[in-house]
Protein backbone atom coordinates (compact mmCIF):
# COMPACT_ATOMS: atom_id res chain seq x y z
CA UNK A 1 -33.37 -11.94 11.10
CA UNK A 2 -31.75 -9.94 13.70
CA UNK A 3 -28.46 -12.18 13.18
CA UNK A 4 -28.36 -11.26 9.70
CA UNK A 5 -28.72 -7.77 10.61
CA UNK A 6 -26.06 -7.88 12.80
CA UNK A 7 -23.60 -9.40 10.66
CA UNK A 8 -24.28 -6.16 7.85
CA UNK A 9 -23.62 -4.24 10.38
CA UNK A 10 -20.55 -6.02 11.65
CA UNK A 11 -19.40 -6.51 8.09
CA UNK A 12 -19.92 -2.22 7.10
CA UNK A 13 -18.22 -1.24 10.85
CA UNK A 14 -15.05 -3.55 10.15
CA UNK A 15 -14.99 -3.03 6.80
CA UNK A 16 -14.88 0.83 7.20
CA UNK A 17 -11.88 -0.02 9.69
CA UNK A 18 -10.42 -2.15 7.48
CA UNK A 19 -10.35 0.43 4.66
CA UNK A 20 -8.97 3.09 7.37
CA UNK A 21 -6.15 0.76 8.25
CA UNK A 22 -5.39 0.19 4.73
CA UNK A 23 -5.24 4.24 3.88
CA UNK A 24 -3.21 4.27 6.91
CA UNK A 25 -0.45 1.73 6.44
CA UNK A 26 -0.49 2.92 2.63
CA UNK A 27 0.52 6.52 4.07
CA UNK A 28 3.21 5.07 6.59
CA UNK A 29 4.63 3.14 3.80
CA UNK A 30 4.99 6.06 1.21
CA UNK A 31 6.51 7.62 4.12
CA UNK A 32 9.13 5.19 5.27
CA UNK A 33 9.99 4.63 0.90
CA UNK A 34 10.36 8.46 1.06
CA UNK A 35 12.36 9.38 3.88
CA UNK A 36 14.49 6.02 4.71
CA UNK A 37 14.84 3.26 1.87
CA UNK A 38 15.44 5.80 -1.05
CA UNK A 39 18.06 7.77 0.41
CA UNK A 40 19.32 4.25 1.66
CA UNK A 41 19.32 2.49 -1.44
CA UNK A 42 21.15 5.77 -3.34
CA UNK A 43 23.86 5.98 -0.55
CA UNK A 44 24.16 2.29 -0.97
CA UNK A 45 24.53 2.72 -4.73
CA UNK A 46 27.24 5.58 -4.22
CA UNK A 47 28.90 3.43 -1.72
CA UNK A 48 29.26 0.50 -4.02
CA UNK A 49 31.29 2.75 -6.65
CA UNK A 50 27.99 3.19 -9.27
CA UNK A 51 28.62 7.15 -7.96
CA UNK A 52 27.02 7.98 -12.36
CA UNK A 53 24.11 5.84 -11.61
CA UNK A 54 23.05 7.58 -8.15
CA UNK A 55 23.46 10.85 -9.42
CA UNK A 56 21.11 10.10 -12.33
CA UNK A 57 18.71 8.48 -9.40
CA UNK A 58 19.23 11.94 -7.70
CA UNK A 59 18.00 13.74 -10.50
CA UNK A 60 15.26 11.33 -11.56
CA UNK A 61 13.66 11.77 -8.05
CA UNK A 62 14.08 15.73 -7.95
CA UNK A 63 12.72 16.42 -11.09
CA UNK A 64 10.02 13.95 -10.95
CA UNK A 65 9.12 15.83 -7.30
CA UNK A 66 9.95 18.85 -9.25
CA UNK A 67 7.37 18.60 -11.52
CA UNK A 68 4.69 16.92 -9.73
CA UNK A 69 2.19 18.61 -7.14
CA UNK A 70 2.60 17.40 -3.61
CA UNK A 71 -0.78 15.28 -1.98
């Protein structure tokens, strides 16, 4: 009985870090798509001569954070 009640316990405690990790990493990831791979993957776009098709990226992005309220 008091293995079974251990494991509950082991199972909430890890599960409640597991689902703090997760939140975590999902914040460090929006975070690292925000600040470095867009603006990589637009530059990259530019580069390659498809100058029309990052500028309409550009504007995409700013009116989409334009328009939508910051979390």
């Amino acid at each position: 009985m008091l293995t079974l009640i251990f494991m509950i316990l082991m199972i909430s405690v890890f599960g409640k870090l597991l689902w703090f990790a997760v939140k975590a990493a999902w914040s460090v990831t929006k975070i690292l798509v925000t600040i470095v791979f867009l603006p990589l993957v637009l530059i990259g776009i530019a580069a390659s001569g498809l100058l029309s098709v990052a500028f309409f990226g550009v504007l995409a992005v700013g009116a989409v954070s334009l328009f939508l309220p910051a979390r």
